[in-house]
PDB file of N, CA and C in Angstrom:
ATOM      1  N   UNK A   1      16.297  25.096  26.407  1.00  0.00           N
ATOM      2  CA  UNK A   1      16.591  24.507  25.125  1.00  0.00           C
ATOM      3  C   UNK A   1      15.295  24.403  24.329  1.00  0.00           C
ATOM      4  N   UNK A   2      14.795  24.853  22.949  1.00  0.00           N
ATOM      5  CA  UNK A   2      14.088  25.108  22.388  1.00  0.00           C
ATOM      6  C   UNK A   2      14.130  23.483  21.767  1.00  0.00           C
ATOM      7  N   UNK A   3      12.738  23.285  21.541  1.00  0.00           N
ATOM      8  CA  UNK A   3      12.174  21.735  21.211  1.00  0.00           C
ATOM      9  C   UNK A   3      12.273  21.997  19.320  1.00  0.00           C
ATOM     10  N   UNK A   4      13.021  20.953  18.881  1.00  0.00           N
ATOM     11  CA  UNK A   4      12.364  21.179  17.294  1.00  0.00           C
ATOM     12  C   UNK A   4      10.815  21.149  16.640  1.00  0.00           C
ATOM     13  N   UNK A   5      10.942  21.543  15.962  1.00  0.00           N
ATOM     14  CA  UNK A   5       9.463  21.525  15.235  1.00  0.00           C
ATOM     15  C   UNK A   5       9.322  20.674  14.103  1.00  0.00           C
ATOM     16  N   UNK A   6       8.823  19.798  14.322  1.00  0.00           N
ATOM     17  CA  UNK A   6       8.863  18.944  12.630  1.00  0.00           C
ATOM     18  C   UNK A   6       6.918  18.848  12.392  1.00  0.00           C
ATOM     19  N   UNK A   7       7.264  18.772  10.665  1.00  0.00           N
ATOM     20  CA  UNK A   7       6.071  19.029  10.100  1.00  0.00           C
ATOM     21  C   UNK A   7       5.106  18.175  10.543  1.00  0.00           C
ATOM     22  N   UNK A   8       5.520  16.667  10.942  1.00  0.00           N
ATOM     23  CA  UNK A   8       4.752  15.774  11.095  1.00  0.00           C
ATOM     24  C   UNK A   8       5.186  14.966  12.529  1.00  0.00           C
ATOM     25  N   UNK A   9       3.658  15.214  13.085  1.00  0.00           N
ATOM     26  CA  UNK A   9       3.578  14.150  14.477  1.00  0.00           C
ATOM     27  C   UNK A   9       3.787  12.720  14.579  1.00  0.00           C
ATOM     28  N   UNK A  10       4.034  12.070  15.845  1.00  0.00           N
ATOM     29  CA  UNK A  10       4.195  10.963  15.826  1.00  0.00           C
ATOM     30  C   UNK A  10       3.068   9.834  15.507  1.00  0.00           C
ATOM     31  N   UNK A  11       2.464  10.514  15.429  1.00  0.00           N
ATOM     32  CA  UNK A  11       0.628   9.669  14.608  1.00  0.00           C
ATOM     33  C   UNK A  11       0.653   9.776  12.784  1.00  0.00           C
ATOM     34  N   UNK A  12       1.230  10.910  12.229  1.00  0.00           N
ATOM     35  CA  UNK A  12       1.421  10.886  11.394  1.00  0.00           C
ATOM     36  C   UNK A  12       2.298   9.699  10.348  1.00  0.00           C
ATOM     37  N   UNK A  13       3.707   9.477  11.793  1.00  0.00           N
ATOM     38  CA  UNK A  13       4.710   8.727  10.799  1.00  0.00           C
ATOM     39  C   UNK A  13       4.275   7.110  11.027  1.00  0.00           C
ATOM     40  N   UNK A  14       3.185   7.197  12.212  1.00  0.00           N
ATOM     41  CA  UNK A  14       2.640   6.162  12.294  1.00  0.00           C
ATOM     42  C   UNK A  14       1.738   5.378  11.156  1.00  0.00           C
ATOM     43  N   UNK A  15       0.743   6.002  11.028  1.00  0.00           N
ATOM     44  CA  UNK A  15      -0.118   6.293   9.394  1.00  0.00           C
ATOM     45  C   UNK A  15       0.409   6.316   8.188  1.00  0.00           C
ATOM     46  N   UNK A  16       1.850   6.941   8.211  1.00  0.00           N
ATOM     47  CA  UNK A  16       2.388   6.525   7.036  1.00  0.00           C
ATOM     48  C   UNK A  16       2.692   5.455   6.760  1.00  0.00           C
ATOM     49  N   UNK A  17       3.432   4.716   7.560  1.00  0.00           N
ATOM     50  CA  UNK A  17       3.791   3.402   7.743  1.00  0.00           C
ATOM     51  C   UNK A  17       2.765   2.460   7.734  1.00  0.00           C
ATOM     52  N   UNK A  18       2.055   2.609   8.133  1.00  0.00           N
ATOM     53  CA  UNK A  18       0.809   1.560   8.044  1.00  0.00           C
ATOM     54  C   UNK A  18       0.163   1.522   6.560  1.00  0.00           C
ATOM     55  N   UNK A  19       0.418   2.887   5.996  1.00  0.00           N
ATOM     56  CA  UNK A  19       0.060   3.216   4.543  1.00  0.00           C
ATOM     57  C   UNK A  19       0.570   2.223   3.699  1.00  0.00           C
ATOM     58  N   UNK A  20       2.198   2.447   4.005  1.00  0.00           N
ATOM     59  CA  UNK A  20       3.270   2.217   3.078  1.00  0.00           C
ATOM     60  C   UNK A  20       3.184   0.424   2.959  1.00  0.00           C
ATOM     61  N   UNK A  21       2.924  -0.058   4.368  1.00  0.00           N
ATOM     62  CA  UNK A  21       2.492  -1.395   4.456  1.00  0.00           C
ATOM     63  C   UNK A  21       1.230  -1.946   3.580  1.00  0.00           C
ATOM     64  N   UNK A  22       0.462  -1.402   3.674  1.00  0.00           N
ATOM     65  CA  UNK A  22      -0.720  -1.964   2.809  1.00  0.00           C
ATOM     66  C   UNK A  22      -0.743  -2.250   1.439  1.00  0.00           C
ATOM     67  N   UNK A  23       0.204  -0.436   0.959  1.00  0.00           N
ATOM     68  CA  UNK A  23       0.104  -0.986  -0.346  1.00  0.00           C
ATOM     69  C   UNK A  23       1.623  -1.931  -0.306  1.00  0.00           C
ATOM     70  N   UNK A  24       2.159  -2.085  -0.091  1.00  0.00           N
ATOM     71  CA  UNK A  24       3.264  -3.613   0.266  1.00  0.00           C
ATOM     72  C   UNK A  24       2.211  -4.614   0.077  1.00  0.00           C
ATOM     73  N   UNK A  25       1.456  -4.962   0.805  1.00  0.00           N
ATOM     74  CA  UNK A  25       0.383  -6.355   0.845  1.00  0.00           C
ATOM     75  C   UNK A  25      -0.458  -6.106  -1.093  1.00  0.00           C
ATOM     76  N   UNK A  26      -0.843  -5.243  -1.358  1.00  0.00           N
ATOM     77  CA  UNK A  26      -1.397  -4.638  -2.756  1.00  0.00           C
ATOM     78  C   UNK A  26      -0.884  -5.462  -3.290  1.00  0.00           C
ATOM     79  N   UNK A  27       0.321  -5.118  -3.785  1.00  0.00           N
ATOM     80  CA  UNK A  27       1.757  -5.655  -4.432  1.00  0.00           C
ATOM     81  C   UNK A  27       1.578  -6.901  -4.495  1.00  0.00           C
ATOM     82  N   UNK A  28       1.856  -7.712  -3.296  1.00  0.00           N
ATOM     83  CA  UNK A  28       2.215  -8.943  -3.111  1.00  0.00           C
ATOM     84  C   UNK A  28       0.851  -9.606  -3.551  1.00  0.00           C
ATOM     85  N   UNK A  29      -0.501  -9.139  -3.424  1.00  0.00           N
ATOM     86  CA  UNK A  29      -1.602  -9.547  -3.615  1.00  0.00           C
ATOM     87  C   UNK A  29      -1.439 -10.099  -5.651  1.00  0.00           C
ATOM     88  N   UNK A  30      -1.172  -9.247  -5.872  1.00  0.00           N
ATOM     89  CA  UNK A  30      -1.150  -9.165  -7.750  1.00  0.00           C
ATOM     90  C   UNK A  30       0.058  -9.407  -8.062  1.00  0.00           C
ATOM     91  N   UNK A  31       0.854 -10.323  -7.262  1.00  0.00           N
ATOM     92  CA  UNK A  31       2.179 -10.791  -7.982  1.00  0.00           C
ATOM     93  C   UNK A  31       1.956 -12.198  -7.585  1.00  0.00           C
ATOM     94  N   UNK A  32       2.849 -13.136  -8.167  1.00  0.00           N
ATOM     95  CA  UNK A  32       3.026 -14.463  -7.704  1.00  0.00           C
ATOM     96  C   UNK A  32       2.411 -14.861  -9.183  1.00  0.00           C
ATOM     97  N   UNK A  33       2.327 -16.420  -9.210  1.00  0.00           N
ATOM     98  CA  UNK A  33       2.271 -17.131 -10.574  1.00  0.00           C
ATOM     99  C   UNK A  33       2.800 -17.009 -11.588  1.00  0.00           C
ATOM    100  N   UNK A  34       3.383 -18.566 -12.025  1.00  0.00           N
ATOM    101  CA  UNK A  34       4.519 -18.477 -13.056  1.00  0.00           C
ATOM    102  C   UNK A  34       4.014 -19.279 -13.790  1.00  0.00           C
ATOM    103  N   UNK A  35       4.430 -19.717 -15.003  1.00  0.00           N
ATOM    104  CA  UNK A  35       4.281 -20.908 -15.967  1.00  0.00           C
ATOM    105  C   UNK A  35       4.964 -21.547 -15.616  1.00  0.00           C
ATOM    106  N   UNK A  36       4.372 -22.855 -16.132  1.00  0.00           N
ATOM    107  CA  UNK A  36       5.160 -24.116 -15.799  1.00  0.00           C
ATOM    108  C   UNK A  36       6.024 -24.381 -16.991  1.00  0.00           C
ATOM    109  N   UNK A  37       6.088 -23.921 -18.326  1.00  0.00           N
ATOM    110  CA  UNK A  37       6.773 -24.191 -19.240  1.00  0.00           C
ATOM    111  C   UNK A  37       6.924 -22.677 -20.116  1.00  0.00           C
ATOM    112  N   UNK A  38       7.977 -22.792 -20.676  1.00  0.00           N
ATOM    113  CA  UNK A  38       8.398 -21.524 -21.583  1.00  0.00           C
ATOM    114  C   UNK A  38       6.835 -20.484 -22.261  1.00  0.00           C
ATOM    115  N   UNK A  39       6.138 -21.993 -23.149  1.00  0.00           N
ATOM    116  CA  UNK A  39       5.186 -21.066 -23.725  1.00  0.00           C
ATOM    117  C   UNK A  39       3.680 -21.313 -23.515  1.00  0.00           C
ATOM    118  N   UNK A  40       3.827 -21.813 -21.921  1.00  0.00           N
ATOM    119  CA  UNK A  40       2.583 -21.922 -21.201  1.00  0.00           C
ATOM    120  C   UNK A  40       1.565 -20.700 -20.992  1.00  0.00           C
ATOM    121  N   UNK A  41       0.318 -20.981 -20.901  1.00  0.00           N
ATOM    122  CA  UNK A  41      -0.367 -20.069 -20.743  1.00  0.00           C
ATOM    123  C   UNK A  41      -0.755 -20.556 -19.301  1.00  0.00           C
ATOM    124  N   UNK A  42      -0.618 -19.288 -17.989  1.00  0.00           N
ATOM    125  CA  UNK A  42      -1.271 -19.505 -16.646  1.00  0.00           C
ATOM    126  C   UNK A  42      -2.456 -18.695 -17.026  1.00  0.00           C
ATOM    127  N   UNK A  43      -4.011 -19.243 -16.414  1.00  0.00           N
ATOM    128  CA  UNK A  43      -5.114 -18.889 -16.819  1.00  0.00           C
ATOM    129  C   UNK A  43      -5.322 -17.447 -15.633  1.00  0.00           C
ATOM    130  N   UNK A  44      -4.416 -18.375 -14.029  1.00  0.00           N
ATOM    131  CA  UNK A  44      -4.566 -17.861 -13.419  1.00  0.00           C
ATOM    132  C   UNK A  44      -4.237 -16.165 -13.068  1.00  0.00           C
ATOM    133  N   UNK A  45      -4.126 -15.421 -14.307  1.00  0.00           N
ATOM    134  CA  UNK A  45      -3.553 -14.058 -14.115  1.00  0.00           C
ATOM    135  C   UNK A  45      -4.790 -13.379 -14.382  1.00  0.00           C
ATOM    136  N   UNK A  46      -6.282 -14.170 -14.538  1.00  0.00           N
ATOM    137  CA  UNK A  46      -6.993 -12.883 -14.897  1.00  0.00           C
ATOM    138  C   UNK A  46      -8.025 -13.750 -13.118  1.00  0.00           C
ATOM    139  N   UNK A  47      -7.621 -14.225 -12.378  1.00  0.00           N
ATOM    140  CA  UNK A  47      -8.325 -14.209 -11.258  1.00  0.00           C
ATOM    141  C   UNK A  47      -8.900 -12.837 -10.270  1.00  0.00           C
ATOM    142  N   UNK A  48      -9.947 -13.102  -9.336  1.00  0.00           N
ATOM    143  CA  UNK A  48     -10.328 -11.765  -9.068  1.00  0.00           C
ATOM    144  C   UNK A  48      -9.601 -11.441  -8.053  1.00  0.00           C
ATOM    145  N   UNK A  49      -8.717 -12.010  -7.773  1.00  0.00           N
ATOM    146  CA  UNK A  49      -7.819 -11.559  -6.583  1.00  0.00           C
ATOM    147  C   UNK A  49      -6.874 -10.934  -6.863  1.00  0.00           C
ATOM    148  N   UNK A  50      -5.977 -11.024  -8.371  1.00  0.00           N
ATOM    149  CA  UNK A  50      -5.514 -10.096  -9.074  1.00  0.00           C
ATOM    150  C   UNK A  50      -5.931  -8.675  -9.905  1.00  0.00           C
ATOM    151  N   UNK A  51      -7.036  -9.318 -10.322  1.00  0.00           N
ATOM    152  CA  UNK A  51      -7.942  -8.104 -11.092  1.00  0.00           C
ATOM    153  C   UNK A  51      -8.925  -6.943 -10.255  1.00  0.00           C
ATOM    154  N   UNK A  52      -8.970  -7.669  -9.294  1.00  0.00           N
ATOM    155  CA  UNK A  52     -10.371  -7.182  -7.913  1.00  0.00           C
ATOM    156  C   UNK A  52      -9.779  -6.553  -7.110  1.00  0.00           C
ATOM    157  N   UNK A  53      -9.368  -7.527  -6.208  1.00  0.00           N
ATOM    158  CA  UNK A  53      -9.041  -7.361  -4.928  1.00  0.00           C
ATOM    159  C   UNK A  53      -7.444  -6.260  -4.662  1.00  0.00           C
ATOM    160  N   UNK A  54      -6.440  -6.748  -5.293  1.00  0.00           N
ATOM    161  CA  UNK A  54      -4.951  -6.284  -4.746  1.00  0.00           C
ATOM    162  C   UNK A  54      -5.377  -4.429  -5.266  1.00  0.00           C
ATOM    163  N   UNK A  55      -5.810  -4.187  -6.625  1.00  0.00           N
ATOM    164  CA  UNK A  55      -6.371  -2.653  -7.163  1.00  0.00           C
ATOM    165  C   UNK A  55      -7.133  -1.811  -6.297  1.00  0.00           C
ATOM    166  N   UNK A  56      -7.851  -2.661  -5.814  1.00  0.00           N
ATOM    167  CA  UNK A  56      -8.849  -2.097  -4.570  1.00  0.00           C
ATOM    168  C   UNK A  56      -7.802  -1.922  -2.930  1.00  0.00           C
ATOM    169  N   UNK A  57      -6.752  -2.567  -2.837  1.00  0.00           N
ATOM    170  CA  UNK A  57      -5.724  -2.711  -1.782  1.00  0.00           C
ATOM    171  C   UNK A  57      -5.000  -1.444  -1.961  1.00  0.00           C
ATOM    172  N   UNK A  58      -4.422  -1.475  -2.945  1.00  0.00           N
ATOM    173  CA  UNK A  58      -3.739  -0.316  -3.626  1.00  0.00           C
ATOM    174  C   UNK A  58      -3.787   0.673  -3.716  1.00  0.00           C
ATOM    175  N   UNK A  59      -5.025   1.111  -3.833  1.00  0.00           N
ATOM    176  CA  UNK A  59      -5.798   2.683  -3.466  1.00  0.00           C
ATOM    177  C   UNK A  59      -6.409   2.867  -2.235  1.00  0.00           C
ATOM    178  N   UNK A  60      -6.725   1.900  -1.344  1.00  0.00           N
ATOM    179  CA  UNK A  60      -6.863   2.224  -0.214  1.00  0.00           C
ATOM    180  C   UNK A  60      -5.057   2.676   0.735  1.00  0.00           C
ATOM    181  N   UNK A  61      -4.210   2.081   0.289  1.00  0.00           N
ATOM    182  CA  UNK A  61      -3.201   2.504   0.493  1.00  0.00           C
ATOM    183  C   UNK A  61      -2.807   3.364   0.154  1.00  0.00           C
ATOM    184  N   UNK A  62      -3.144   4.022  -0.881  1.00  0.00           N
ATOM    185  CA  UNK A  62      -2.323   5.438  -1.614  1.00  0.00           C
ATOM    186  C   UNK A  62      -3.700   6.558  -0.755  1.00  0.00           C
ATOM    187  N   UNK A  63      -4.971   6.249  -1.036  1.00  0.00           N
ATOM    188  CA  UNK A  63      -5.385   7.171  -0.052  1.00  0.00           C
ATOM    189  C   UNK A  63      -5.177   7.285   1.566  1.00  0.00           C
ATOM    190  N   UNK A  64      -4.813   6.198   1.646  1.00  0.00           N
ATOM    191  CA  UNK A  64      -4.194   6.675   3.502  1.00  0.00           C
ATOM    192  C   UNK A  64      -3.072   7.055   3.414  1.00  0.00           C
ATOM    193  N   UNK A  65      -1.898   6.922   2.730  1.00  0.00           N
ATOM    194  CA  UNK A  65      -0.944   7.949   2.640  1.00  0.00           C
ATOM    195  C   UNK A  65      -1.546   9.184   2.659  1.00  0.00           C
ATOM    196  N   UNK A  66      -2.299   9.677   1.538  1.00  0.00           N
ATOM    197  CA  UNK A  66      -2.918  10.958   1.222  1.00  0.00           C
ATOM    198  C   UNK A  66      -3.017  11.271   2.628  1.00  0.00           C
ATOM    199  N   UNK A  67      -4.093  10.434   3.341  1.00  0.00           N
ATOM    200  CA  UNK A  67      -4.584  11.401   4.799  1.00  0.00           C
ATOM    201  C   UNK A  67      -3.199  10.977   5.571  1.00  0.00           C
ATOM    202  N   UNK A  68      -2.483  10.521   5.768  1.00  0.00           N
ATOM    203  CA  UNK A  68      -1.493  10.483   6.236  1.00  0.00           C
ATOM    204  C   UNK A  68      -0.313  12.015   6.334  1.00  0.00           C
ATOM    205  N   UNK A  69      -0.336  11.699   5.470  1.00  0.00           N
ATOM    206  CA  UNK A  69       0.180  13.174   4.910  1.00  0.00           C
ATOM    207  C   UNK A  69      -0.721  15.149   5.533  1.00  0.00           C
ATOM    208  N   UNK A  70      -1.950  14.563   5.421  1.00  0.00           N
ATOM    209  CA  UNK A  70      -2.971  15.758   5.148  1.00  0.00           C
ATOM    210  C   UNK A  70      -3.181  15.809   6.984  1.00  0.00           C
ATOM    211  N   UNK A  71      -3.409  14.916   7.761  1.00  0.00           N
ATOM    212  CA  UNK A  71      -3.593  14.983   8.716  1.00  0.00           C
ATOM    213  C   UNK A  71      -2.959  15.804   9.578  1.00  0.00           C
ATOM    214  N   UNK A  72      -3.664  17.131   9.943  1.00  0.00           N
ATOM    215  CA  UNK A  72      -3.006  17.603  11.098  1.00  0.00           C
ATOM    216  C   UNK A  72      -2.278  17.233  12.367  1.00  0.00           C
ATOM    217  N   UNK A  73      -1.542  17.091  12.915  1.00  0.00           N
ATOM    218  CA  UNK A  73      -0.681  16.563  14.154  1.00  0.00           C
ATOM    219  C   UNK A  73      -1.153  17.239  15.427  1.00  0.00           C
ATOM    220  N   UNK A  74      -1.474  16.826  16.315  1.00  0.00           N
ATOM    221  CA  UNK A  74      -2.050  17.256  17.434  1.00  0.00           C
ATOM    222  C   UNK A  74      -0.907  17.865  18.557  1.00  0.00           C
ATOM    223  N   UNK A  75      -1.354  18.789  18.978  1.00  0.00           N
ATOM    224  CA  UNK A  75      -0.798  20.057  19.589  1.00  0.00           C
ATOM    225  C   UNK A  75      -0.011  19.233  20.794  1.00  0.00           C
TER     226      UNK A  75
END
């Protein structure tokens, strides 16, 4: 019985997932905070954990997809 061949190894779908997770955490990093009233101003949307940090999360996630993707699968 002939074994299938798929494009991507089991390290691969591993890496993806771990990808797909991070930028998940990205996300969640630069969301949250609400006003407390209709035409409140929250100051807190230009913090560096929104502006800094989750952007910098975000592309480290989209580039490990990339190698995720790019990574050869071992024989």
């Amino acid at each position: 019985m002939d074994k299938k061949q798929f494009a991507f190894g089991k390290e691969n779908f591993i890496l993806l997932a771990i990808s797909v997770l991070i930028i998940i955490i990205g996300f969640l990093l630069v969301s949250g905070g609400k006003t407390t009233e209709e035409t409140g101003f929250d100051p807190s949307i230009f913090n560096a954990r929104r502006l800094l940090v989750a952007p910098i999360v975000i592309m480290i996630g989209f580039g490990s997809v990339i190698y995720a993707i790019l990574k050869k699968p071992k024989e």
